[in-house]
PDB file of N, CA and C in Angstrom:
ATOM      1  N   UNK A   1     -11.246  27.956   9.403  1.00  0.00           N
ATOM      2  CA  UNK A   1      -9.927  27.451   9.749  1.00  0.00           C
ATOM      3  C   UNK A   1      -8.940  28.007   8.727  1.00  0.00           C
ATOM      4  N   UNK A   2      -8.262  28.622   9.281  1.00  0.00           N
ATOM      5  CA  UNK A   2      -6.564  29.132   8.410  1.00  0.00           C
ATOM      6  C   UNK A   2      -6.157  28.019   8.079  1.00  0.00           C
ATOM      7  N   UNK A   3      -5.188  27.802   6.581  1.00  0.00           N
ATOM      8  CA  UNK A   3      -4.290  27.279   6.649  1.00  0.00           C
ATOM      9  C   UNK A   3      -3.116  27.474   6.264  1.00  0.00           C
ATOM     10  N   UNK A   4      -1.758  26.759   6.465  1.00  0.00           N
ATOM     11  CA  UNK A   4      -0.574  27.090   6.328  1.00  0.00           C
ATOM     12  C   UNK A   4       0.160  26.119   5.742  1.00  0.00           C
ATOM     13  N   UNK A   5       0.742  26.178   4.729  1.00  0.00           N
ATOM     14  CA  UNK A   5       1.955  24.918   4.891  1.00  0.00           C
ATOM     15  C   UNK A   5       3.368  25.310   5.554  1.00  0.00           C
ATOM     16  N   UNK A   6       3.792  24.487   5.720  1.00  0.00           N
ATOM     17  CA  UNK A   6       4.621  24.141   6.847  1.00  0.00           C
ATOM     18  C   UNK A   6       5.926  22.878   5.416  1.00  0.00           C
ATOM     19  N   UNK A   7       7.328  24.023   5.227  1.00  0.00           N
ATOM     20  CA  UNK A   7       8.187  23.118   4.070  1.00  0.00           C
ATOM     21  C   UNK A   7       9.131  22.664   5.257  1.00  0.00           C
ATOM     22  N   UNK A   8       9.655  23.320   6.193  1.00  0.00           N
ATOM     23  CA  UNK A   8      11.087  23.127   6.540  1.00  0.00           C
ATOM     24  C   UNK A   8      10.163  22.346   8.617  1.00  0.00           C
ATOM     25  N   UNK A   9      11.652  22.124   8.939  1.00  0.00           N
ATOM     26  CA  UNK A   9      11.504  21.706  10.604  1.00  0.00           C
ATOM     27  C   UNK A   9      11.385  23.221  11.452  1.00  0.00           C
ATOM     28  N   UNK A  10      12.046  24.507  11.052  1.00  0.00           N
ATOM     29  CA  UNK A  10      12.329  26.118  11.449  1.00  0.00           C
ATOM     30  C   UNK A  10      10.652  26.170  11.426  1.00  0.00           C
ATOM     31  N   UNK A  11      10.144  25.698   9.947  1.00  0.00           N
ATOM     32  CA  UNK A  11       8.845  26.644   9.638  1.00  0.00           C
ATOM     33  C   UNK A  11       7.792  25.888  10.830  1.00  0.00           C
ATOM     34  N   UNK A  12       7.852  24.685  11.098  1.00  0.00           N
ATOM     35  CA  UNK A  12       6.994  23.627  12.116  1.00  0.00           C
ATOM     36  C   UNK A  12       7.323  24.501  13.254  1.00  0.00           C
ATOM     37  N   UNK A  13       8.232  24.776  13.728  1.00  0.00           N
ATOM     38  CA  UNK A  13       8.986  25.471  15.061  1.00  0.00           C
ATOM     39  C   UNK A  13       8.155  26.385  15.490  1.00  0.00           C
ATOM     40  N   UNK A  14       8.173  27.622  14.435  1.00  0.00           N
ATOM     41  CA  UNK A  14       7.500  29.056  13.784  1.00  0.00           C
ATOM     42  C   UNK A  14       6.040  28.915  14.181  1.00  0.00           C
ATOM     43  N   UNK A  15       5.568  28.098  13.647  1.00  0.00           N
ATOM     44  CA  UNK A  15       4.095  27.687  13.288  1.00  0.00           C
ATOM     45  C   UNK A  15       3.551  27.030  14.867  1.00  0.00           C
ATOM     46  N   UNK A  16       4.144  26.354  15.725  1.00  0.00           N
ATOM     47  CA  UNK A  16       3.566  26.174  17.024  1.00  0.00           C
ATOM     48  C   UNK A  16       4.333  27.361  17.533  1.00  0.00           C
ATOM     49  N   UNK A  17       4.767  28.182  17.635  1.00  0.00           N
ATOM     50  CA  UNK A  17       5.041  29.468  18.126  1.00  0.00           C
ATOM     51  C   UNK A  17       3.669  30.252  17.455  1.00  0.00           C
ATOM     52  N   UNK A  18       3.186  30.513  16.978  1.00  0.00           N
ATOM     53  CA  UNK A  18       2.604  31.280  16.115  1.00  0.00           C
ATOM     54  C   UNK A  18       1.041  31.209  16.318  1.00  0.00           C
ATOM     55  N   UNK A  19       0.827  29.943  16.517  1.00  0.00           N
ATOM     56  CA  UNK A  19      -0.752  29.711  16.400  1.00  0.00           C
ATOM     57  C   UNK A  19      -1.013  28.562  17.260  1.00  0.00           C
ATOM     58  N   UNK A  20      -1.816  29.697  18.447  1.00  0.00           N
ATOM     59  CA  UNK A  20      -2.005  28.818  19.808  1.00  0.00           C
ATOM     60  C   UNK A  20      -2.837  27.526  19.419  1.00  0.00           C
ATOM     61  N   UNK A  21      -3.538  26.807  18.738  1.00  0.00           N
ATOM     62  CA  UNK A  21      -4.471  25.718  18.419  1.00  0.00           C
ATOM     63  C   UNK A  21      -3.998  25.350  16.992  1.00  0.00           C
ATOM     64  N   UNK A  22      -3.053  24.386  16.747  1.00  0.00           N
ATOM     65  CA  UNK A  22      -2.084  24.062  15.153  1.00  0.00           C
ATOM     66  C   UNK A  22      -2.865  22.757  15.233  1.00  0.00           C
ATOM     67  N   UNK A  23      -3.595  22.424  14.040  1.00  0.00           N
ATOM     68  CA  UNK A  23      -3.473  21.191  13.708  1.00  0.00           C
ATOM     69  C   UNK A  23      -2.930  20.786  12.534  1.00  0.00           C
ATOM     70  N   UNK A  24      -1.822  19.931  12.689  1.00  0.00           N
ATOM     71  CA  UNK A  24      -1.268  19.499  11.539  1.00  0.00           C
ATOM     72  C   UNK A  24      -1.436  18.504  10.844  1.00  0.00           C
ATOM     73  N   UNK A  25      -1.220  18.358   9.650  1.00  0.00           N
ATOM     74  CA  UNK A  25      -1.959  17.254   8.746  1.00  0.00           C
ATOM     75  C   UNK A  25      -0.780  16.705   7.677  1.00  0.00           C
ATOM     76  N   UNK A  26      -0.172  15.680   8.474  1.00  0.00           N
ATOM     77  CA  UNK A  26       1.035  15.121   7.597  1.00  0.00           C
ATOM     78  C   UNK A  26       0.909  14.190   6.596  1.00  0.00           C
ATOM     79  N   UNK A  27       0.607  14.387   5.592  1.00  0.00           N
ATOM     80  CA  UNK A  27       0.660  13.479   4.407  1.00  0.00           C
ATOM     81  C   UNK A  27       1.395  13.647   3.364  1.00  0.00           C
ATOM     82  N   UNK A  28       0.766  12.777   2.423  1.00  0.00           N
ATOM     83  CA  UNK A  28       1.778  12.411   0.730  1.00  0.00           C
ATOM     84  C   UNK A  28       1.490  12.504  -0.022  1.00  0.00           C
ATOM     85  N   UNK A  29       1.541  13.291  -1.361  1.00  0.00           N
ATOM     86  CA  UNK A  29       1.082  12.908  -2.614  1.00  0.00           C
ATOM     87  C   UNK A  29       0.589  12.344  -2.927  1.00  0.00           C
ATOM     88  N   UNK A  30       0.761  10.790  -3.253  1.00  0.00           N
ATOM     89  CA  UNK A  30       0.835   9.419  -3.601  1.00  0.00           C
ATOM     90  C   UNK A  30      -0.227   8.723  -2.240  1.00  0.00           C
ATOM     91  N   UNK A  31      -1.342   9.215  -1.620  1.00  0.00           N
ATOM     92  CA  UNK A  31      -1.492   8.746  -0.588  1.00  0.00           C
ATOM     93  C   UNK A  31      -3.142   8.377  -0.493  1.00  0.00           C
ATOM     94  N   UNK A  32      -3.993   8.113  -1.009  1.00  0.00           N
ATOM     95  CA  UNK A  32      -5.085   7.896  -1.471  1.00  0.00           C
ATOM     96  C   UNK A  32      -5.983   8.253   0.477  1.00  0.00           C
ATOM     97  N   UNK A  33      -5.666   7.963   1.384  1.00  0.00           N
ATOM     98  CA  UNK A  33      -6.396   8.348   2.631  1.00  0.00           C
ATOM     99  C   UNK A  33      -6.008   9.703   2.640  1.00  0.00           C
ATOM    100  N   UNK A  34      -4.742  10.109   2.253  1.00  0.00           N
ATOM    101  CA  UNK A  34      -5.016  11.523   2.768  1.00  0.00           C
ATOM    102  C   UNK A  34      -5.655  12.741   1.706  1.00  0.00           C
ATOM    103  N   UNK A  35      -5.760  12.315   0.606  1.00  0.00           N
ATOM    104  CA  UNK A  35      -6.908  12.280  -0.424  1.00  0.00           C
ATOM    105  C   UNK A  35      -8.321  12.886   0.520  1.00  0.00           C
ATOM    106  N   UNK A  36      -8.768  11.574   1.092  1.00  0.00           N
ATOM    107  CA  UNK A  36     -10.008  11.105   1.279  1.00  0.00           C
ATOM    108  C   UNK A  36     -10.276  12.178   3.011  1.00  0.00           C
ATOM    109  N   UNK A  37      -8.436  12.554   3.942  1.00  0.00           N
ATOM    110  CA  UNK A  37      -9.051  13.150   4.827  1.00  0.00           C
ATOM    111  C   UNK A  37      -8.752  14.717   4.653  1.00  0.00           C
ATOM    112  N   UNK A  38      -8.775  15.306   3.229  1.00  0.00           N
ATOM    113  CA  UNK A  38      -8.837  16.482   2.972  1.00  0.00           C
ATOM    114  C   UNK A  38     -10.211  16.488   2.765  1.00  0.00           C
ATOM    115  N   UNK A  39     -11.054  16.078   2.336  1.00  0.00           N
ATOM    116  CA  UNK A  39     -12.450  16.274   2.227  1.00  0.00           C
ATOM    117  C   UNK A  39     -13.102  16.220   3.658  1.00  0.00           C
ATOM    118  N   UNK A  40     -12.512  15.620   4.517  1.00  0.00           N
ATOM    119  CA  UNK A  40     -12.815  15.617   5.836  1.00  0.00           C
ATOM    120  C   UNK A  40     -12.626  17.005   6.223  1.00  0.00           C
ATOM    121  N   UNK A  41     -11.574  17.218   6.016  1.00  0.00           N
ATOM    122  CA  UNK A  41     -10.809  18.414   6.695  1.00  0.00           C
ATOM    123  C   UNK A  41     -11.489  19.666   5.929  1.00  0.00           C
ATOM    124  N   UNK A  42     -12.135  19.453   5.202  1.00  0.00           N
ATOM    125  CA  UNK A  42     -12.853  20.731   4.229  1.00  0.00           C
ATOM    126  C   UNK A  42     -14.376  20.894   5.346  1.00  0.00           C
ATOM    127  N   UNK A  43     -14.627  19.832   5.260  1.00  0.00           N
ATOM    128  CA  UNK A  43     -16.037  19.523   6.117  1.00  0.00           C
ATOM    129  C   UNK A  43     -16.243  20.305   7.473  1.00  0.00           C
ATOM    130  N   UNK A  44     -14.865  20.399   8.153  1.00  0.00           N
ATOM    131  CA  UNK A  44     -15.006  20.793   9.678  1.00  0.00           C
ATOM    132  C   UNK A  44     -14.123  22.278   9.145  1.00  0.00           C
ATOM    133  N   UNK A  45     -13.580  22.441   8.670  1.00  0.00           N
ATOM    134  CA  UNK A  45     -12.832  23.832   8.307  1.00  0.00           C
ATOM    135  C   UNK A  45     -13.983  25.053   8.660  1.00  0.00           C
ATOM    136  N   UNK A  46     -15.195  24.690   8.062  1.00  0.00           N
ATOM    137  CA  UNK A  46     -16.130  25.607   8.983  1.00  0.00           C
ATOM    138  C   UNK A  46     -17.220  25.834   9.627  1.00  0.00           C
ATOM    139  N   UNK A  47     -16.892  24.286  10.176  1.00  0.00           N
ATOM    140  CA  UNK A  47     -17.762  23.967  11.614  1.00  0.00           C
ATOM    141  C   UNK A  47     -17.373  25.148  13.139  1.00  0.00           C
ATOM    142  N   UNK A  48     -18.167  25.020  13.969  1.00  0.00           N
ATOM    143  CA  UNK A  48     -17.853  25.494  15.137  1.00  0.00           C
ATOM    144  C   UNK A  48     -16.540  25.095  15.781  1.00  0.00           C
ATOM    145  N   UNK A  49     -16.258  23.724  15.397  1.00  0.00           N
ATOM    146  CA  UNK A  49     -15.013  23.184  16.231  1.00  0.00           C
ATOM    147  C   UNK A  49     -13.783  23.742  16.220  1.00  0.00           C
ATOM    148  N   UNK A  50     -13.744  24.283  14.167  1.00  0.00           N
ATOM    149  CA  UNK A  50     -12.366  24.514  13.889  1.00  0.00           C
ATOM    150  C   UNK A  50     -12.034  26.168  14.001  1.00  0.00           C
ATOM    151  N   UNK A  51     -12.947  27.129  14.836  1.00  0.00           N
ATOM    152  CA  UNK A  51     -12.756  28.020  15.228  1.00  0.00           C
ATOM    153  C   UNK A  51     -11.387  28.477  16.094  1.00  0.00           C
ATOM    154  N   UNK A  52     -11.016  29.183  15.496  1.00  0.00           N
ATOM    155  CA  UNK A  52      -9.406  29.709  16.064  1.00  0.00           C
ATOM    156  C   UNK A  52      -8.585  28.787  15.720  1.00  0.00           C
ATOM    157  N   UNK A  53      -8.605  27.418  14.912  1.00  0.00           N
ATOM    158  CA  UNK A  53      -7.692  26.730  14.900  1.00  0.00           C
ATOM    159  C   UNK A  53      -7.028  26.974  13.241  1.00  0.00           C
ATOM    160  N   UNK A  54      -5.531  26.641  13.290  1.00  0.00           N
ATOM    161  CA  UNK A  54      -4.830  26.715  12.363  1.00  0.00           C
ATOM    162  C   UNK A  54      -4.723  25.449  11.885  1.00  0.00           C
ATOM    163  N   UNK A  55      -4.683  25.132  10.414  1.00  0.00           N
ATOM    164  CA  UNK A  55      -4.371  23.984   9.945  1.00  0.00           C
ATOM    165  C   UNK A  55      -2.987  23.754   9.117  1.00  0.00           C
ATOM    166  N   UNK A  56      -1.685  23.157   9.576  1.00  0.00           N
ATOM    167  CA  UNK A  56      -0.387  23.273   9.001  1.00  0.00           C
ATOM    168  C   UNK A  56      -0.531  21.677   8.044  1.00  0.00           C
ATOM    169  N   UNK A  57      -0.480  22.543   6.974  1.00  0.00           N
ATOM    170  CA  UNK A  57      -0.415  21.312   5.828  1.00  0.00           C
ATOM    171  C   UNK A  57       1.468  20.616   5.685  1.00  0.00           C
ATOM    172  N   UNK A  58       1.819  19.799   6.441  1.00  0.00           N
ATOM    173  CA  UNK A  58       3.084  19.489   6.427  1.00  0.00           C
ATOM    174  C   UNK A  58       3.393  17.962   5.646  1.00  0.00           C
ATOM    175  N   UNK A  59       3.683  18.487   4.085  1.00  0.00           N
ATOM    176  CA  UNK A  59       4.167  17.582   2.580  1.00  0.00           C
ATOM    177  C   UNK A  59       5.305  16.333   3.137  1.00  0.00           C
ATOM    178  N   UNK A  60       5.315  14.825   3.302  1.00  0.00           N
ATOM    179  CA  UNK A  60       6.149  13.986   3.771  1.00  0.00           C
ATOM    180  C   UNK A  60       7.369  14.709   2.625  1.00  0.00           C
ATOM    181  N   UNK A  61       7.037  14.622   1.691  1.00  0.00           N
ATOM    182  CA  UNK A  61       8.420  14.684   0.481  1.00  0.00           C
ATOM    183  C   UNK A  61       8.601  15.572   0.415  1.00  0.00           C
ATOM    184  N   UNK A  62       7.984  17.070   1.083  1.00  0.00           N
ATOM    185  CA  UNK A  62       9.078  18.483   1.058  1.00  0.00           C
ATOM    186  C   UNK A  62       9.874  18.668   2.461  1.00  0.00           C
ATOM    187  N   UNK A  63       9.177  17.738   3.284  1.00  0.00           N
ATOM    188  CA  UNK A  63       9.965  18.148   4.914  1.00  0.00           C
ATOM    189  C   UNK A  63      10.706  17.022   4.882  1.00  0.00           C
ATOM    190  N   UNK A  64      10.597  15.733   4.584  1.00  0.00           N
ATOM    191  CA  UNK A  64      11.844  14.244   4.705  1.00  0.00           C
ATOM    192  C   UNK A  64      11.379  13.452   5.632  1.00  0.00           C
ATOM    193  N   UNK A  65      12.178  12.583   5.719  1.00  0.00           N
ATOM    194  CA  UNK A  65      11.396  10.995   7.235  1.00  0.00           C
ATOM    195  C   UNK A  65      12.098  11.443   8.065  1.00  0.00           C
ATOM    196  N   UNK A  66      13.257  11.971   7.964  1.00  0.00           N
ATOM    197  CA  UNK A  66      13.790  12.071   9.517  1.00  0.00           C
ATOM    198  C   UNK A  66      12.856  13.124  10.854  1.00  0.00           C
ATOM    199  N   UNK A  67      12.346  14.122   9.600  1.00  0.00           N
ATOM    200  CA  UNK A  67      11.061  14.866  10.252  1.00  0.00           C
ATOM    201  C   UNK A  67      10.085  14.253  10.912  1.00  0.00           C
ATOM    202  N   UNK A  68       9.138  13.738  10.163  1.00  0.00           N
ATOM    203  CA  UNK A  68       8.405  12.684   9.876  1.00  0.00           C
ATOM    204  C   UNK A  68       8.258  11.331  11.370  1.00  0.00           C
ATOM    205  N   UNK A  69       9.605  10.869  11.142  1.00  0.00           N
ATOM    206  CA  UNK A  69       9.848   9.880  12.427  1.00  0.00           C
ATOM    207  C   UNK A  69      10.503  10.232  13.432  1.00  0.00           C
ATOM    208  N   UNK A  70      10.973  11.914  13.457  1.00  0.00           N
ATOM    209  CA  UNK A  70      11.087  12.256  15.017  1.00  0.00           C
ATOM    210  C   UNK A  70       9.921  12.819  15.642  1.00  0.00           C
ATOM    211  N   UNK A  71       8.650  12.952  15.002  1.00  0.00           N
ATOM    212  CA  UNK A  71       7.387  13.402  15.656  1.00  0.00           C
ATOM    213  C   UNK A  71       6.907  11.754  16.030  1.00  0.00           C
ATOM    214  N   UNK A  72       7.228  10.498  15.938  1.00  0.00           N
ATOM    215  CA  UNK A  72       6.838   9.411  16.266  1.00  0.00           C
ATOM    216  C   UNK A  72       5.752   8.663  15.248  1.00  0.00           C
ATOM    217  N   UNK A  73       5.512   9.352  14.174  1.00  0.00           N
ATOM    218  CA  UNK A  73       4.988   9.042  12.957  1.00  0.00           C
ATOM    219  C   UNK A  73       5.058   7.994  12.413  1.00  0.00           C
ATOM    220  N   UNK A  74       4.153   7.120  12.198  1.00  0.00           N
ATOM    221  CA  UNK A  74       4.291   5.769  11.407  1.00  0.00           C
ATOM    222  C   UNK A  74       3.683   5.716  10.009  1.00  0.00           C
ATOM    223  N   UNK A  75       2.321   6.727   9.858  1.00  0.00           N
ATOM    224  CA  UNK A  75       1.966   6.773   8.696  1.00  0.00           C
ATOM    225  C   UNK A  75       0.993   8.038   8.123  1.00  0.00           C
ATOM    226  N   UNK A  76       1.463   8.155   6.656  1.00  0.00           N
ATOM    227  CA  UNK A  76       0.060   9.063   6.205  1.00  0.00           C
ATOM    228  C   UNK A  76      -1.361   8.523   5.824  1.00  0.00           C
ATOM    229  N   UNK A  77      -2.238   9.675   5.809  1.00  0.00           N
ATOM    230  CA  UNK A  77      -2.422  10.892   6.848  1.00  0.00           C
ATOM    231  C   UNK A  77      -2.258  10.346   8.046  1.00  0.00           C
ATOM    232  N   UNK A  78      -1.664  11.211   9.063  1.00  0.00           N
ATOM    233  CA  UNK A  78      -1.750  11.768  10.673  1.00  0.00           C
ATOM    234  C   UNK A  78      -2.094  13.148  10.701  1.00  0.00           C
ATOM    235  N   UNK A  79      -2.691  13.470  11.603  1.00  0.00           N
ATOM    236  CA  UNK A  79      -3.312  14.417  12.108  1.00  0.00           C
ATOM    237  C   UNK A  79      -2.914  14.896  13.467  1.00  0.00           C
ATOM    238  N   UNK A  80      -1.817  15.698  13.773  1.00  0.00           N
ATOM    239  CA  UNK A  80      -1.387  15.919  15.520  1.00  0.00           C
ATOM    240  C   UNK A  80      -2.427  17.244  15.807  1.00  0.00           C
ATOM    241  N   UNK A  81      -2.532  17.133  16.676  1.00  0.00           N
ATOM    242  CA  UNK A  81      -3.172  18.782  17.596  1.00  0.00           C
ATOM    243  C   UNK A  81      -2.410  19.319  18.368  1.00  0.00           C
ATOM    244  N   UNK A  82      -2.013  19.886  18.196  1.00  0.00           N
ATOM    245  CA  UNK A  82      -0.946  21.080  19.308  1.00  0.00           C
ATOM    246  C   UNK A  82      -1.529  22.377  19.888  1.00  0.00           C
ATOM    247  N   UNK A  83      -1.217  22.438  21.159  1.00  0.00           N
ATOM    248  CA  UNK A  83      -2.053  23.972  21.555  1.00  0.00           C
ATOM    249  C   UNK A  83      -0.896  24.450  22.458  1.00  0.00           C
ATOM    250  N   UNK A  84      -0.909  25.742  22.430  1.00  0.00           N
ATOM    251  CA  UNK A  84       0.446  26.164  23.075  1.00  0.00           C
ATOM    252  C   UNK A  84       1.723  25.653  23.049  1.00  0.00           C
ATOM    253  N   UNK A  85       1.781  24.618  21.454  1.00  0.00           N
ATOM    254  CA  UNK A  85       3.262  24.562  21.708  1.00  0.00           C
ATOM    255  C   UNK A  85       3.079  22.961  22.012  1.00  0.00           C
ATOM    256  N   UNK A  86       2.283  22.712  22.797  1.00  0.00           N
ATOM    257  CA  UNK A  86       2.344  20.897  22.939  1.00  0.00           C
ATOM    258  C   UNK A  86       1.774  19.929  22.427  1.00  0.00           C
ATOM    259  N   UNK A  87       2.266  19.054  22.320  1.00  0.00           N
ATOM    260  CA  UNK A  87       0.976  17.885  21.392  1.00  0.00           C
ATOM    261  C   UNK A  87      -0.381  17.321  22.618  1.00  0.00           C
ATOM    262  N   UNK A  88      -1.108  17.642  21.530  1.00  0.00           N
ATOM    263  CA  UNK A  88      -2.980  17.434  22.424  1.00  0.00           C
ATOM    264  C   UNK A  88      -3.251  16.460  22.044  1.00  0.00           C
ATOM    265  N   UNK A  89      -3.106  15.961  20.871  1.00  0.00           N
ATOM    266  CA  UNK A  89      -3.789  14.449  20.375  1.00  0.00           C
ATOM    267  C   UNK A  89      -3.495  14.064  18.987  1.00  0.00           C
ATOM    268  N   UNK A  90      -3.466  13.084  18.714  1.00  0.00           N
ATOM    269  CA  UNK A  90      -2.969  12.378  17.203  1.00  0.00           C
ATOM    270  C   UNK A  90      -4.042  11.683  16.860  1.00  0.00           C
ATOM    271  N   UNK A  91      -4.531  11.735  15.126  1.00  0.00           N
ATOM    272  CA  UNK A  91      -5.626  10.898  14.941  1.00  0.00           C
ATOM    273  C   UNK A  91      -4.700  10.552  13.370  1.00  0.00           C
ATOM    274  N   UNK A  92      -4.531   8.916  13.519  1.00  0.00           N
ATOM    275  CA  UNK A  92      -3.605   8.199  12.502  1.00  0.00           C
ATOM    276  C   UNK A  92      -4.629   8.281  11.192  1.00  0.00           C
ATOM    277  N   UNK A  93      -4.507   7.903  10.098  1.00  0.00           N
ATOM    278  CA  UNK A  93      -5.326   7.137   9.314  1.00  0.00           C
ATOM    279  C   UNK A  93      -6.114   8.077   9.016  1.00  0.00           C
ATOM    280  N   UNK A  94      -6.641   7.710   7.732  1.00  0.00           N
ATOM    281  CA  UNK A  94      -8.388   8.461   7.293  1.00  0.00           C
ATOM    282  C   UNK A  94      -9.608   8.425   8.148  1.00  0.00           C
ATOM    283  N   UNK A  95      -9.914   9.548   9.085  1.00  0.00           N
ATOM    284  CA  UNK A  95     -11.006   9.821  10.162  1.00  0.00           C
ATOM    285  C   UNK A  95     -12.121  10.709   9.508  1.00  0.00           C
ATOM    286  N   UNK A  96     -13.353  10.175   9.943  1.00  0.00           N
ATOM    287  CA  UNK A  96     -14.159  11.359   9.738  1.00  0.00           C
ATOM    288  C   UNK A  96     -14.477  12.381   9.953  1.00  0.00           C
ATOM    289  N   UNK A  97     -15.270  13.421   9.737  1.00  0.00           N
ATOM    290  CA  UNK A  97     -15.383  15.028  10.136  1.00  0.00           C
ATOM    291  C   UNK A  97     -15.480  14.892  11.837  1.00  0.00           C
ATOM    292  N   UNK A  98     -16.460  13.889  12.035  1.00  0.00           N
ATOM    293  CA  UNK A  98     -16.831  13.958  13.669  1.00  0.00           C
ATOM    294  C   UNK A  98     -15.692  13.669  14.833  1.00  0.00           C
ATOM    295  N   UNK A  99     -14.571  12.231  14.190  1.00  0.00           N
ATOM    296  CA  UNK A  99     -13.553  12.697  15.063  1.00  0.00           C
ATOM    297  C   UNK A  99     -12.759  13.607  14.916  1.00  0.00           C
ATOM    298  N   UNK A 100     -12.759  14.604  13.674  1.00  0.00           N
ATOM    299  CA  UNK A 100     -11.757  15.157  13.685  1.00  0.00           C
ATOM    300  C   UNK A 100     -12.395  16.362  14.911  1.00  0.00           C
ATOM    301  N   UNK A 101     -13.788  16.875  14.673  1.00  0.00           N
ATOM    302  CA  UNK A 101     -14.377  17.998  15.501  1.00  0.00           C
ATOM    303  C   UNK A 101     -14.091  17.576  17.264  1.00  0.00           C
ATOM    304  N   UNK A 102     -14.330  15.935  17.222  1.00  0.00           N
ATOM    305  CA  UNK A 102     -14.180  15.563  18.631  1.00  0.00           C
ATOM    306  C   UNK A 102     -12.949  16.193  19.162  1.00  0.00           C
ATOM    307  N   UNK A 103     -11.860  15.979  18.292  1.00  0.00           N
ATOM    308  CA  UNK A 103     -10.554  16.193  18.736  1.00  0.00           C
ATOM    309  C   UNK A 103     -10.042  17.689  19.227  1.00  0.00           C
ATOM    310  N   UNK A 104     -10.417  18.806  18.096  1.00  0.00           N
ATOM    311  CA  UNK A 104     -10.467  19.880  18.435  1.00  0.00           C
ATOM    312  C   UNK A 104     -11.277  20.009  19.631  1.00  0.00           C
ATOM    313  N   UNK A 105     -12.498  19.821  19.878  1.00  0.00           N
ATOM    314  CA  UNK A 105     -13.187  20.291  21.474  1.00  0.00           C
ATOM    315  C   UNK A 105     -12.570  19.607  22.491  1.00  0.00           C
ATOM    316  N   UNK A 106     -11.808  18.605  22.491  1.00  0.00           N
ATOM    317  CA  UNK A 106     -11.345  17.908  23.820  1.00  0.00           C
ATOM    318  C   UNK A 106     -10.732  18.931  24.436  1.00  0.00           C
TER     319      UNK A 106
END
């Protein structure tokens, strides 16, 4: 699995233009689950699932809330899936490797 960060709303834009299978991973510094679902996210990075998929690391405190709460966001970590541009699925909260792989194969 590639990854990317993602600072501005242009670069998010760019980035589902760019890479047909984006999963993005919105968290915080200060955020002890999203801590816990980078080790997740290390786990499936090179499983079968996360094949062709991009991972956009998008920072709450370098992009802002207004970002943040126009994707419908309530908390870090979230996890959206986008493929071509559209949202495929959201997994809130600290998940394990298996839903995250579930999510990619749906």
């Amino acid at each position: 699995m590639n990854t990317v960060e993602i600072t501005s709303a242009e670069a998010f834009a760019q980035a589902l233009k760019d890479y047909p299978t984006l999963l993005v991973d919105f968290f915080k510094d200060d955020c002890p689950g999203c801590k816990m679902l980078e080790v997740s996210l290390d786990k499936v990075s090179n499983s079968a699932a996360a094949e062709g998929v991009t991972l956009g690391k998008v920072k709450l405190e370098n992009i802002g809330e207004e970002f943040f709460f126009s994707h419908r966001l309530r908390q870090t970590p979230t996890l959206l899936l986008f493929k071509n541009g559209e949202e495929a699925g959201r997994l809130p909260g600290f998940v394990p490797p298996a839903k995250i792989e579930a999510l990619l194969n749906a």
